[in-house]
PDB file of N, CA and C in Angstrom:
ATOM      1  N   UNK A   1     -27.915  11.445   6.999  1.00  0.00           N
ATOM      2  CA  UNK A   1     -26.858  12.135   6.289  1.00  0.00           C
ATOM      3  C   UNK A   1     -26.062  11.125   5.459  1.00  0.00           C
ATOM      4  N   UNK A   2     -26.070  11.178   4.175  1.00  0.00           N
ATOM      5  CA  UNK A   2     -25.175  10.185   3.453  1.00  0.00           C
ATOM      6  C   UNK A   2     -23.635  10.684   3.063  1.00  0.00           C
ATOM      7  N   UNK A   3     -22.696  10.386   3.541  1.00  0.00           N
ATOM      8  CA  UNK A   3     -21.337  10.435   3.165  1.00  0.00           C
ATOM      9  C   UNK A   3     -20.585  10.168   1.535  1.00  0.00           C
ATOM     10  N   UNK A   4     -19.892  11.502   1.253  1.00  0.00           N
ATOM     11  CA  UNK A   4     -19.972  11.437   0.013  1.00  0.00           C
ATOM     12  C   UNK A   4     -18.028  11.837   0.330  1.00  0.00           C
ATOM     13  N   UNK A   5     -17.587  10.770  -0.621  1.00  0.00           N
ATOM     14  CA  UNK A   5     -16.336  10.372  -0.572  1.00  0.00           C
ATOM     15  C   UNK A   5     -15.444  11.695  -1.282  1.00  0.00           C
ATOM     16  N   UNK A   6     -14.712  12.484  -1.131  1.00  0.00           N
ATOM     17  CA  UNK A   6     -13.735  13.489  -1.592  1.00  0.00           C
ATOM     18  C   UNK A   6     -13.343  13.034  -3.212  1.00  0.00           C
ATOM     19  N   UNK A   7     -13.782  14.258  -4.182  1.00  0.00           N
ATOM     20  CA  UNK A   7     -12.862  13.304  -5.621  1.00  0.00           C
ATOM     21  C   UNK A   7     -11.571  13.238  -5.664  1.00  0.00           C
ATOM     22  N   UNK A   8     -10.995  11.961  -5.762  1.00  0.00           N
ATOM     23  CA  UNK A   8      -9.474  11.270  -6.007  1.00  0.00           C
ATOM     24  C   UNK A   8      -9.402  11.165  -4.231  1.00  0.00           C
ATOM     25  N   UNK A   9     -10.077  10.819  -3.341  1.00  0.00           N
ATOM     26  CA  UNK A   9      -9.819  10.648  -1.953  1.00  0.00           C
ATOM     27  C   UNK A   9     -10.136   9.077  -1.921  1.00  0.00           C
ATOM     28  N   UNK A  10      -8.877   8.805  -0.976  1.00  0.00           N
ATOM     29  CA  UNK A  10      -8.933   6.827  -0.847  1.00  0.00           C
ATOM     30  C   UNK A  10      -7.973   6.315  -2.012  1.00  0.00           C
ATOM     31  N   UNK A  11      -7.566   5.464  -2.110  1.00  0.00           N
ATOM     32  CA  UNK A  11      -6.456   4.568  -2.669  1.00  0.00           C
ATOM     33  C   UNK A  11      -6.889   4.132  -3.992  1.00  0.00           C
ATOM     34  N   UNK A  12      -5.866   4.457  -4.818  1.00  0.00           N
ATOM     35  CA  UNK A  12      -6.084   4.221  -6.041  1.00  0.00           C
ATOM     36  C   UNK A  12      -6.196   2.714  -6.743  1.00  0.00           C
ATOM     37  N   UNK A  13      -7.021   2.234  -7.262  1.00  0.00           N
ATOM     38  CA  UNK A  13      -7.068   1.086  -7.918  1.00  0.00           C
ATOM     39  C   UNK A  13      -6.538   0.197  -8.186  1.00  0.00           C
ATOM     40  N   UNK A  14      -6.366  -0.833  -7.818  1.00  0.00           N
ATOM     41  CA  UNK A  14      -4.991  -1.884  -8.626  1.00  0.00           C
ATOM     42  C   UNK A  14      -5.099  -1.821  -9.924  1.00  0.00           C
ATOM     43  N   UNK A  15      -3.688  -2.166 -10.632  1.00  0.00           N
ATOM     44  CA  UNK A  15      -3.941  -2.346 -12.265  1.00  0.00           C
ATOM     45  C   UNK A  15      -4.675  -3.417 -12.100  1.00  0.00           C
ATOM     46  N   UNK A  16      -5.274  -3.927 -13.266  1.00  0.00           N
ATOM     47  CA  UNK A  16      -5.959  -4.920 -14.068  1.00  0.00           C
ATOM     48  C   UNK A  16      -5.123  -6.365 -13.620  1.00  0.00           C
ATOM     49  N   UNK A  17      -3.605  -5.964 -14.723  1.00  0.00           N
ATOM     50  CA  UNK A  17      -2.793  -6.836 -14.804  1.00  0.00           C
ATOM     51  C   UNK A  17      -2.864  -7.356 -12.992  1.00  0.00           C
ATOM     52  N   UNK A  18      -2.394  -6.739 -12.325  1.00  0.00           N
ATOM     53  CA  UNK A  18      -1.803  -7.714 -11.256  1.00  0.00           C
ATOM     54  C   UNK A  18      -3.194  -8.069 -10.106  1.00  0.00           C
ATOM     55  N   UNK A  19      -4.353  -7.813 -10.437  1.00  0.00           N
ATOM     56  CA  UNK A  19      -5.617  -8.032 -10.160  1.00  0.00           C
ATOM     57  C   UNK A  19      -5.755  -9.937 -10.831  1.00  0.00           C
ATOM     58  N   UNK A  20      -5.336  -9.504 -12.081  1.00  0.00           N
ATOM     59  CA  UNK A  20      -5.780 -10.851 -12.518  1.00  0.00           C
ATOM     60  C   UNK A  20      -4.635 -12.273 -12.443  1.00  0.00           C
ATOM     61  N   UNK A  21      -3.530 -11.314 -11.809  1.00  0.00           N
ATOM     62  CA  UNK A  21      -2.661 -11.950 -11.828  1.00  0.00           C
ATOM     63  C   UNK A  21      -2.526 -12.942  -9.892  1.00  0.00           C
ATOM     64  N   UNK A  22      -3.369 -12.158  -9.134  1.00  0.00           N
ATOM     65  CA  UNK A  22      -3.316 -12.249  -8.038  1.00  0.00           C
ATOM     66  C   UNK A  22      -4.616 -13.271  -8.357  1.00  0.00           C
ATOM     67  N   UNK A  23      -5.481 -13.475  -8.631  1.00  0.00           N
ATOM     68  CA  UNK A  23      -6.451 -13.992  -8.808  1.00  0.00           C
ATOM     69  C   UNK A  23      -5.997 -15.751  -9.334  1.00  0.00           C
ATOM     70  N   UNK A  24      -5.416 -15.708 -10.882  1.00  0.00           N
ATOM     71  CA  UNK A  24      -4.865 -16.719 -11.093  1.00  0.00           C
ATOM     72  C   UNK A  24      -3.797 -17.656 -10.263  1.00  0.00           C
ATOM     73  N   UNK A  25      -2.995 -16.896  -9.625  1.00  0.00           N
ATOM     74  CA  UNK A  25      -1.935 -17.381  -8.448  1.00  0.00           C
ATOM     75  C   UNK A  25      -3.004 -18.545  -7.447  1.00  0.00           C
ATOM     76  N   UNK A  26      -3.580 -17.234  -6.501  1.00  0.00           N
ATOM     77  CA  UNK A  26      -4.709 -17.968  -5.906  1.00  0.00           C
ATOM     78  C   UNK A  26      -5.329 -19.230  -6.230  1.00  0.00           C
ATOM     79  N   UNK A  27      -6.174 -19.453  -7.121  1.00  0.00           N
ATOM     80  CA  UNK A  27      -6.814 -20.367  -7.812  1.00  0.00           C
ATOM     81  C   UNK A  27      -6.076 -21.426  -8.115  1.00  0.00           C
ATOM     82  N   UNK A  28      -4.685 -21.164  -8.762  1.00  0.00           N
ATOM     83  CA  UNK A  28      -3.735 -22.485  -9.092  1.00  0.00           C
ATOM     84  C   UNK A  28      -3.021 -22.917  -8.183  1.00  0.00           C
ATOM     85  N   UNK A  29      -3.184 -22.517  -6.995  1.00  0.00           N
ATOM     86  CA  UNK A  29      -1.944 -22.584  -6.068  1.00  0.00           C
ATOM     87  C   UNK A  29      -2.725 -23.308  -4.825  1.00  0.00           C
ATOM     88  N   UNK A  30      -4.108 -22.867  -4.498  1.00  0.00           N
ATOM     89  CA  UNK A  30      -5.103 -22.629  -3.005  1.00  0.00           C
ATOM     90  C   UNK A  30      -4.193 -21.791  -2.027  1.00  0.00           C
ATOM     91  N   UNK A  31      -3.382 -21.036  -2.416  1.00  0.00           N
ATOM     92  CA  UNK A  31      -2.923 -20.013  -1.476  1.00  0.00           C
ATOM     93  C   UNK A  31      -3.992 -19.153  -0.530  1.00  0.00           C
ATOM     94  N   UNK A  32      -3.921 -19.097   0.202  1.00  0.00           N
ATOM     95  CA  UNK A  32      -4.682 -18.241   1.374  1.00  0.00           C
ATOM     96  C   UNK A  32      -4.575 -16.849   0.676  1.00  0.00           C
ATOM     97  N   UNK A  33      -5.364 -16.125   0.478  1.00  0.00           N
ATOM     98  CA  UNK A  33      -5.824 -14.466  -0.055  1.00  0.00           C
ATOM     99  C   UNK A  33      -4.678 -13.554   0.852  1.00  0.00           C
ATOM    100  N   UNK A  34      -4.956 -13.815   2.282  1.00  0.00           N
ATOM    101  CA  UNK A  34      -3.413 -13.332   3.365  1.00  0.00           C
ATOM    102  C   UNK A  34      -2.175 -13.701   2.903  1.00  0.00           C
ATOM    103  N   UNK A  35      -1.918 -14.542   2.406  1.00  0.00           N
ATOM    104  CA  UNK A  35      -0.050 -14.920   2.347  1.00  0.00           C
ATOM    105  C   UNK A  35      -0.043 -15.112   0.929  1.00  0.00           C
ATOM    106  N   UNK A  36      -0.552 -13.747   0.179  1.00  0.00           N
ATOM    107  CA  UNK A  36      -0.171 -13.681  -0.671  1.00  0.00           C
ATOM    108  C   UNK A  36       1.012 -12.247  -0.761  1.00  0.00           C
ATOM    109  N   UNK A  37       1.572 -11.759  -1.492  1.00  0.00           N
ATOM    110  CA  UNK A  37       3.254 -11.017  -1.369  1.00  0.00           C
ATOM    111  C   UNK A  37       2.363 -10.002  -1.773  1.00  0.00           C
ATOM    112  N   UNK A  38       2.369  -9.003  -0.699  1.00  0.00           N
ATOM    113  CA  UNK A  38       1.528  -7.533  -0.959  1.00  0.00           C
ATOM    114  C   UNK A  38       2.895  -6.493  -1.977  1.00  0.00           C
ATOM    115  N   UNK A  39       4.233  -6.416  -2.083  1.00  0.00           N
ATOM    116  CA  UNK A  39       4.674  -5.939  -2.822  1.00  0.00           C
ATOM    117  C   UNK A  39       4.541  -6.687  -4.361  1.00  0.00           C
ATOM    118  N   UNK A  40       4.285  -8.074  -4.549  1.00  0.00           N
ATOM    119  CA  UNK A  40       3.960  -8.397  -5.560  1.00  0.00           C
ATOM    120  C   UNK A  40       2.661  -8.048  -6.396  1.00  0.00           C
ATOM    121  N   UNK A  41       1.772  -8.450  -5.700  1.00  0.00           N
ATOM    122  CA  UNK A  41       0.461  -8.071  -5.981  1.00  0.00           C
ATOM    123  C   UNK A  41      -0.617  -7.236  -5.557  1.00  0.00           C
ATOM    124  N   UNK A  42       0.047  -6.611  -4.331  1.00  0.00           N
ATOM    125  CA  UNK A  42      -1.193  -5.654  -3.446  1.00  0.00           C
ATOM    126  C   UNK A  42      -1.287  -5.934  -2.596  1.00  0.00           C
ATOM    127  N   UNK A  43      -2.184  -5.273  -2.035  1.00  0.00           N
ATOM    128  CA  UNK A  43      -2.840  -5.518  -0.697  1.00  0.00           C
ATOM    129  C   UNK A  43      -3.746  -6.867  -1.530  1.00  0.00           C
ATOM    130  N   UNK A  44      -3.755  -8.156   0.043  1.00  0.00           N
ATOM    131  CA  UNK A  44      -4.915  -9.127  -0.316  1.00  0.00           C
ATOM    132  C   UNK A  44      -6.238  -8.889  -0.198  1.00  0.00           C
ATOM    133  N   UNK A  45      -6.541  -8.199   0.857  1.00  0.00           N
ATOM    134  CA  UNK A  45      -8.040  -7.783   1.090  1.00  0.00           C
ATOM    135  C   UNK A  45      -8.238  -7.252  -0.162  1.00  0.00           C
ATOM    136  N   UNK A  46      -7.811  -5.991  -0.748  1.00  0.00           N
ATOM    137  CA  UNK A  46      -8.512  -5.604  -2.615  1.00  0.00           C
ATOM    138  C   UNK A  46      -8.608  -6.679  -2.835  1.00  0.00           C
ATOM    139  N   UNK A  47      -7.658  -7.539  -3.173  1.00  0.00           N
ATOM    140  CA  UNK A  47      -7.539  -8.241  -4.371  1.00  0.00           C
ATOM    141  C   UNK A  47      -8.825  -9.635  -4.040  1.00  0.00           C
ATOM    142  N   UNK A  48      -8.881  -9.808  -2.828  1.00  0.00           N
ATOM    143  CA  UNK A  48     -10.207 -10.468  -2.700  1.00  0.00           C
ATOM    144  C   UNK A  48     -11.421  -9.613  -2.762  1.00  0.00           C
ATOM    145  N   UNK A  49     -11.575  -8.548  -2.870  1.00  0.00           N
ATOM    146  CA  UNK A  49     -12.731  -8.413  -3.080  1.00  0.00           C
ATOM    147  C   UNK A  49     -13.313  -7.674  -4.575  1.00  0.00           C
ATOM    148  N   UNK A  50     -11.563  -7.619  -4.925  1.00  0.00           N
ATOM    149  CA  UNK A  50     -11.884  -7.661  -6.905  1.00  0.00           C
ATOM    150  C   UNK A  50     -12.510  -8.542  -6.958  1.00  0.00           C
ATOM    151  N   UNK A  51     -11.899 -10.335  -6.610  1.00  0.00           N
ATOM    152  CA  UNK A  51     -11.998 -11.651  -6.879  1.00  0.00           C
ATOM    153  C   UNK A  51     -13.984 -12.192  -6.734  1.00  0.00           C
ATOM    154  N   UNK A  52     -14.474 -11.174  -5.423  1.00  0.00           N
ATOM    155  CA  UNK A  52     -15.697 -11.308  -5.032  1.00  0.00           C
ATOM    156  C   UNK A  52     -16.877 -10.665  -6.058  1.00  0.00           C
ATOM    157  N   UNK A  53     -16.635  -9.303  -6.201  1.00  0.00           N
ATOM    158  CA  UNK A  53     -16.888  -9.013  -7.254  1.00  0.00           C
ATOM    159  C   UNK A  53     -16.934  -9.283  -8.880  1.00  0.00           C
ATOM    160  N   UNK A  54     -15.986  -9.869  -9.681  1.00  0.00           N
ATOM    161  CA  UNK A  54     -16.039 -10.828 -10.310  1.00  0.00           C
ATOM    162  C   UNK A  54     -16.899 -11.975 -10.212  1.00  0.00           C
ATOM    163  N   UNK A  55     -16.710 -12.395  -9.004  1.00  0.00           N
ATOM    164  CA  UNK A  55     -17.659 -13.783  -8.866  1.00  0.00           C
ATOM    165  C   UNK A  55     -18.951 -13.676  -8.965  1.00  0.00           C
ATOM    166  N   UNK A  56     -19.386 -12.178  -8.471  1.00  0.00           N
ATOM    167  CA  UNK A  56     -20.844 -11.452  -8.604  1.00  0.00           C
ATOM    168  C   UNK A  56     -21.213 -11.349  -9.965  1.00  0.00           C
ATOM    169  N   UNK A  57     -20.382 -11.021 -10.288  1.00  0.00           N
ATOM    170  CA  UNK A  57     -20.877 -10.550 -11.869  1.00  0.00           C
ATOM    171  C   UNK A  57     -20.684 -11.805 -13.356  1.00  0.00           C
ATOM    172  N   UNK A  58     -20.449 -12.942 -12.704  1.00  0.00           N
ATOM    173  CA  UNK A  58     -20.383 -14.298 -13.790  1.00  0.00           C
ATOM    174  C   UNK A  58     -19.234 -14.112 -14.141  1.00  0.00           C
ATOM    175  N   UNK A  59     -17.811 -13.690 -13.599  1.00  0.00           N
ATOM    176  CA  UNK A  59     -17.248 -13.240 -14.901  1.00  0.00           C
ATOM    177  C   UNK A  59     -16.313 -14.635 -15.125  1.00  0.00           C
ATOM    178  N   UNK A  60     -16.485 -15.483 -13.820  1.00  0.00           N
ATOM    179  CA  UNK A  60     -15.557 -17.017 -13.974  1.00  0.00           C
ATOM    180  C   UNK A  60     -16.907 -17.853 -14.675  1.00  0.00           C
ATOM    181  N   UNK A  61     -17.722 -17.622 -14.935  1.00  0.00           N
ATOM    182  CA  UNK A  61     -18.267 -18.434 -15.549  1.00  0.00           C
ATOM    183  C   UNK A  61     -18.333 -18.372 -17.375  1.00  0.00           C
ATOM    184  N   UNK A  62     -18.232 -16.942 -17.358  1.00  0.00           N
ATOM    185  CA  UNK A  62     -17.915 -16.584 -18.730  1.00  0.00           C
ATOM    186  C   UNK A  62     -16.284 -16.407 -19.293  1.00  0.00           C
ATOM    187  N   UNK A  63     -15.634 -16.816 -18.552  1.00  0.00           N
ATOM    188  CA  UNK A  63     -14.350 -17.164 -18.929  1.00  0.00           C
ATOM    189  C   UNK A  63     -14.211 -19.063 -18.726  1.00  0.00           C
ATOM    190  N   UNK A  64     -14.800 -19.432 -18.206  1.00  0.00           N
ATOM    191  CA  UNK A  64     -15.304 -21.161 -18.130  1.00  0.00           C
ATOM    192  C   UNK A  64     -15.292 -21.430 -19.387  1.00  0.00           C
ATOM    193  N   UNK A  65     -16.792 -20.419 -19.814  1.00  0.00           N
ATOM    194  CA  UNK A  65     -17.973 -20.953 -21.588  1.00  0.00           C
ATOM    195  C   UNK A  65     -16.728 -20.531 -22.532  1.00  0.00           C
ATOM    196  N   UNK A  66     -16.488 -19.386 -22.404  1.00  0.00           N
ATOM    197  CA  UNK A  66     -15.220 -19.256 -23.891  1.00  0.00           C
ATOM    198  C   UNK A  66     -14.207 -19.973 -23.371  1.00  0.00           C
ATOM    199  N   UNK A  67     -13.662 -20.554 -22.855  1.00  0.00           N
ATOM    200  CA  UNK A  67     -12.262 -21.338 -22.863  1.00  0.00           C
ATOM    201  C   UNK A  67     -12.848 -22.702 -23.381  1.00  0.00           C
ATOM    202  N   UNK A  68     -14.220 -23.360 -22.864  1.00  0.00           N
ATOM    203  CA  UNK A  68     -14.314 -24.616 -23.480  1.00  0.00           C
ATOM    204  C   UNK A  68     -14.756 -24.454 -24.920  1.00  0.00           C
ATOM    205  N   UNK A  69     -15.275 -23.577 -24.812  1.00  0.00           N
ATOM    206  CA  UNK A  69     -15.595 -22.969 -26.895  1.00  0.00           C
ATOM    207  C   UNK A  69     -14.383 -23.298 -27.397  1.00  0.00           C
ATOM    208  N   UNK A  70     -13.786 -22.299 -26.851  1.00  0.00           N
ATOM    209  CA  UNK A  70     -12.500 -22.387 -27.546  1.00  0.00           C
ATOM    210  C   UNK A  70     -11.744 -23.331 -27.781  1.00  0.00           C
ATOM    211  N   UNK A  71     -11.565 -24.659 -27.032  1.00  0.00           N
ATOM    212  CA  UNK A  71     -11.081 -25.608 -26.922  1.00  0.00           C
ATOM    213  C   UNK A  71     -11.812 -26.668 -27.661  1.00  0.00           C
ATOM    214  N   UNK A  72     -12.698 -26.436 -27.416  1.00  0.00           N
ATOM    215  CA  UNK A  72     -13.850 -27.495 -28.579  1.00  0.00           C
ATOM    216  C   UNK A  72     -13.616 -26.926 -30.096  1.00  0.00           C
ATOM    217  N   UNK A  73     -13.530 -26.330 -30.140  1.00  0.00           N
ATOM    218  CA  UNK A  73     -12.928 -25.613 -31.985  1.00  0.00           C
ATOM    219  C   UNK A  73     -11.892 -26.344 -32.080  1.00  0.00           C
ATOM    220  N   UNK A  74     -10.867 -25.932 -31.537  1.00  0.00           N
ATOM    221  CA  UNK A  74      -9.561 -26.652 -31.381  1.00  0.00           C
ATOM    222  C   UNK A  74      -9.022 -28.116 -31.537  1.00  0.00           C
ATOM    223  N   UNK A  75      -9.341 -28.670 -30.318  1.00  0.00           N
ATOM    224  CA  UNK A  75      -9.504 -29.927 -30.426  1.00  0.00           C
ATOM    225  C   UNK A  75     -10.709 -30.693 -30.221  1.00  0.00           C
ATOM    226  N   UNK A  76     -11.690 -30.285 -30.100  1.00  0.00           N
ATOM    227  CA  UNK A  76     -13.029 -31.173 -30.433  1.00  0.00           C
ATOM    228  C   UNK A  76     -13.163 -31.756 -28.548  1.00  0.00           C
ATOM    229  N   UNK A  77     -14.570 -31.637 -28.159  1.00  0.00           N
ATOM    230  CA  UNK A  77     -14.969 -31.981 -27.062  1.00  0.00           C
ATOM    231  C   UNK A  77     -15.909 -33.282 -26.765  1.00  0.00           C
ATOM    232  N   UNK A  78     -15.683 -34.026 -26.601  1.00  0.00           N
ATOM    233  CA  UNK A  78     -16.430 -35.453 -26.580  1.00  0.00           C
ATOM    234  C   UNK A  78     -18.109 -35.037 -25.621  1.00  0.00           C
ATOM    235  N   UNK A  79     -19.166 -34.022 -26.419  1.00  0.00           N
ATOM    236  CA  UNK A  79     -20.099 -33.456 -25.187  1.00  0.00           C
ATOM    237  C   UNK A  79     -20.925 -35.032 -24.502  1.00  0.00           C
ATOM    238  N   UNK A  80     -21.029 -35.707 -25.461  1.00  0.00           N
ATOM    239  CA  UNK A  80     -22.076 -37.326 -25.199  1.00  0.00           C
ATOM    240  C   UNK A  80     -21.408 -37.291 -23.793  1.00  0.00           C
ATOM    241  N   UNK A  81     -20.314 -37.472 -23.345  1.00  0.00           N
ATOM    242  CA  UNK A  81     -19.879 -38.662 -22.266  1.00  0.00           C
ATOM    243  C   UNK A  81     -18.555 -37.732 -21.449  1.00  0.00           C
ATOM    244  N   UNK A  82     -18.730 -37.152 -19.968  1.00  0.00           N
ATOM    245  CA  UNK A  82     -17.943 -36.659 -19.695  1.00  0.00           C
ATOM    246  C   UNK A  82     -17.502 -37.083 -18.044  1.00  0.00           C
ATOM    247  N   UNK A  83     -16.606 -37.373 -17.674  1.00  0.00           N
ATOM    248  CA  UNK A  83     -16.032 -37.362 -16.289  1.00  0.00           C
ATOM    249  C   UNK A  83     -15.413 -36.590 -15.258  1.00  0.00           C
ATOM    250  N   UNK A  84     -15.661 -36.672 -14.129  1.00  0.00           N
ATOM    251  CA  UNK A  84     -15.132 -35.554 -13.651  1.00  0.00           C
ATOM    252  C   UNK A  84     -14.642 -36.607 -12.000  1.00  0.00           C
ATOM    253  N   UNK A  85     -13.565 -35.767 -11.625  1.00  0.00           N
ATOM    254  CA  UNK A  85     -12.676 -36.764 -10.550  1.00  0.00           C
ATOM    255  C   UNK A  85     -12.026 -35.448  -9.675  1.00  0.00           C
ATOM    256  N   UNK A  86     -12.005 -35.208  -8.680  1.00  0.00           N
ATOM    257  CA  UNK A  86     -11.064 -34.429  -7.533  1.00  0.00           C
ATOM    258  C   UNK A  86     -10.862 -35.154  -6.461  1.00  0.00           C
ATOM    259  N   UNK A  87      -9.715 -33.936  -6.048  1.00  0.00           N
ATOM    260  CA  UNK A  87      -9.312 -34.416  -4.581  1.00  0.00           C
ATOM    261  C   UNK A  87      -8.919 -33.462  -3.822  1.00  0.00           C
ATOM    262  N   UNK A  88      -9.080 -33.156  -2.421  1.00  0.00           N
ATOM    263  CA  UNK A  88      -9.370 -31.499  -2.015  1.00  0.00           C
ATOM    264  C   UNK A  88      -7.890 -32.074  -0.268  1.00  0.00           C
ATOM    265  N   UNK A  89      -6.782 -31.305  -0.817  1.00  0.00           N
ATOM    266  CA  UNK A  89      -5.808 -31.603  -0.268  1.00  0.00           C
ATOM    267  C   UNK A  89      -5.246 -30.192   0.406  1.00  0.00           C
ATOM    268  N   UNK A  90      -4.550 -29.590   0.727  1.00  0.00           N
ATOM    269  CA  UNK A  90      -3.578 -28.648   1.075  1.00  0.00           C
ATOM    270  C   UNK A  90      -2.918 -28.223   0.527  1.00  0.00           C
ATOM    271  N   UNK A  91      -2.860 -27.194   0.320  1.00  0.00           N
ATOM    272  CA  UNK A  91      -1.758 -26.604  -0.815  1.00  0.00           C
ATOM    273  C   UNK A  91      -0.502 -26.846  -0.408  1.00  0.00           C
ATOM    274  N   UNK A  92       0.504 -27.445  -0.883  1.00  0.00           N
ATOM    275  CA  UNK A  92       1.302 -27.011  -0.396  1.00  0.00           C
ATOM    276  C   UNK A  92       2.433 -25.714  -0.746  1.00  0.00           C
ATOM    277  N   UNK A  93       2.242 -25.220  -1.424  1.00  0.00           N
ATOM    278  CA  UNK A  93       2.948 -23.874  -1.924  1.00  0.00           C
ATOM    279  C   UNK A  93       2.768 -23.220  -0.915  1.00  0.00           C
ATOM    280  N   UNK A  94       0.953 -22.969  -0.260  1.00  0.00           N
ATOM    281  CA  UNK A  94       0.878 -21.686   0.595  1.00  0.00           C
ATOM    282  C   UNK A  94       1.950 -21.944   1.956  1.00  0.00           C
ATOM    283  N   UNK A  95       2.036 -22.720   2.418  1.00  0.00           N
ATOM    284  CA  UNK A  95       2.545 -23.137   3.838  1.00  0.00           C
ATOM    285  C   UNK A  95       4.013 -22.738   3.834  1.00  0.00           C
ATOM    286  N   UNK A  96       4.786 -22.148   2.675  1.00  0.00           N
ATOM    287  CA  UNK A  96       6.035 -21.257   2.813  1.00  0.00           C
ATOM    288  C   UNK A  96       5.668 -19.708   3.187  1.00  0.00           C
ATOM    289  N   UNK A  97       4.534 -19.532   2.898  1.00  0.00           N
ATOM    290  CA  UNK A  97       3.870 -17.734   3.086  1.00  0.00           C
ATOM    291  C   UNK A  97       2.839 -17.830   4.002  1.00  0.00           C
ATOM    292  N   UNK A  98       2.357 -18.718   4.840  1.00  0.00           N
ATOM    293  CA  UNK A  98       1.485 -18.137   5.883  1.00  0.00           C
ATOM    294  C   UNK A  98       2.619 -18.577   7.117  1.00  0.00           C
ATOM    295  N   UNK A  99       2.412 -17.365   8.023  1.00  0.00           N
ATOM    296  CA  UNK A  99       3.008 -17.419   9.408  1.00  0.00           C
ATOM    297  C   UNK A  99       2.212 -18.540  10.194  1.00  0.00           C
ATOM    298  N   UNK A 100       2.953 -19.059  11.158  1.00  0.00           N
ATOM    299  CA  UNK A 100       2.271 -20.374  11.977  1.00  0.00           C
ATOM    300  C   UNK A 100       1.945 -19.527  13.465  1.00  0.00           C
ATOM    301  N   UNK A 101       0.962 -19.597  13.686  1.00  0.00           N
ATOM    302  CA  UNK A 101       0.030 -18.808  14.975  1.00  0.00           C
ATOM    303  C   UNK A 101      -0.350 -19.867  16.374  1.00  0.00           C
ATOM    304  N   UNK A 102       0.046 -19.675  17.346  1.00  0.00           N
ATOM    305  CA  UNK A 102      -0.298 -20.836  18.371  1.00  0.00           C
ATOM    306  C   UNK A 102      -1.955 -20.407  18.659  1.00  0.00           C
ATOM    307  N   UNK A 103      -2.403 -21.512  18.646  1.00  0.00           N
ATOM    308  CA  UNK A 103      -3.706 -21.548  18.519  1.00  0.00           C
ATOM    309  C   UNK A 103      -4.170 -20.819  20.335  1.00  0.00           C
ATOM    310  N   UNK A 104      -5.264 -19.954  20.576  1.00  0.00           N
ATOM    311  CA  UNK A 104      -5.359 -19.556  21.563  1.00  0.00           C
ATOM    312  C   UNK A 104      -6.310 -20.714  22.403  1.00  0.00           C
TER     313      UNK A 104
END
């Protein structure tokens, strides 16, 4: 028996705007998807699995290719010779919005 969902039954969609806005936060911040402000942006679970979806479908990779397009028009991209350097630390922004849990 396959289950067929009621029309307009279940929770309506996030806008766009605060989809992409929850997304960018995330990403610039390493905020945890949980301690993000559900009256600001939603529920986190959607908004991670907008974020998953997206990721399914290339769509950070095709916002990658046009931003360096774009930037190479702009100011010109040195392609011969390129570097790349990180460092994978703690956010510290998130650690005002996640609750502290005694470990069981």
């Amino acid at each position: 028996m396959n289950y067929k969902r009621k029309a307009g039954g279940g929770r309506k969609p996030q806008a766009a705007g605060k989809v992409f806005e929850g997304r960018v936060y995330v990403l610039r911040t390493g905020c945890p998807w949980k301690a993000l402000s559900k009256a600001e942006l939603g529920s986190a679970s959607a908004l991670h699995r907008y974020f998953l979806e997206g990721q399914e479908a290339g769509l950070f990779e095709v916002l990658w290719r046009h931003s360096l397009l774009e930037y190479d028009e702009m100011e010109g991209i040195a392609w011969q010779w390129q570097s790349l350097d990180g460092a994978k630390v703690k956010a510290p922004m998130a650690l005002d919005r996640v609750e502290r849990r005694p470990h069981p």
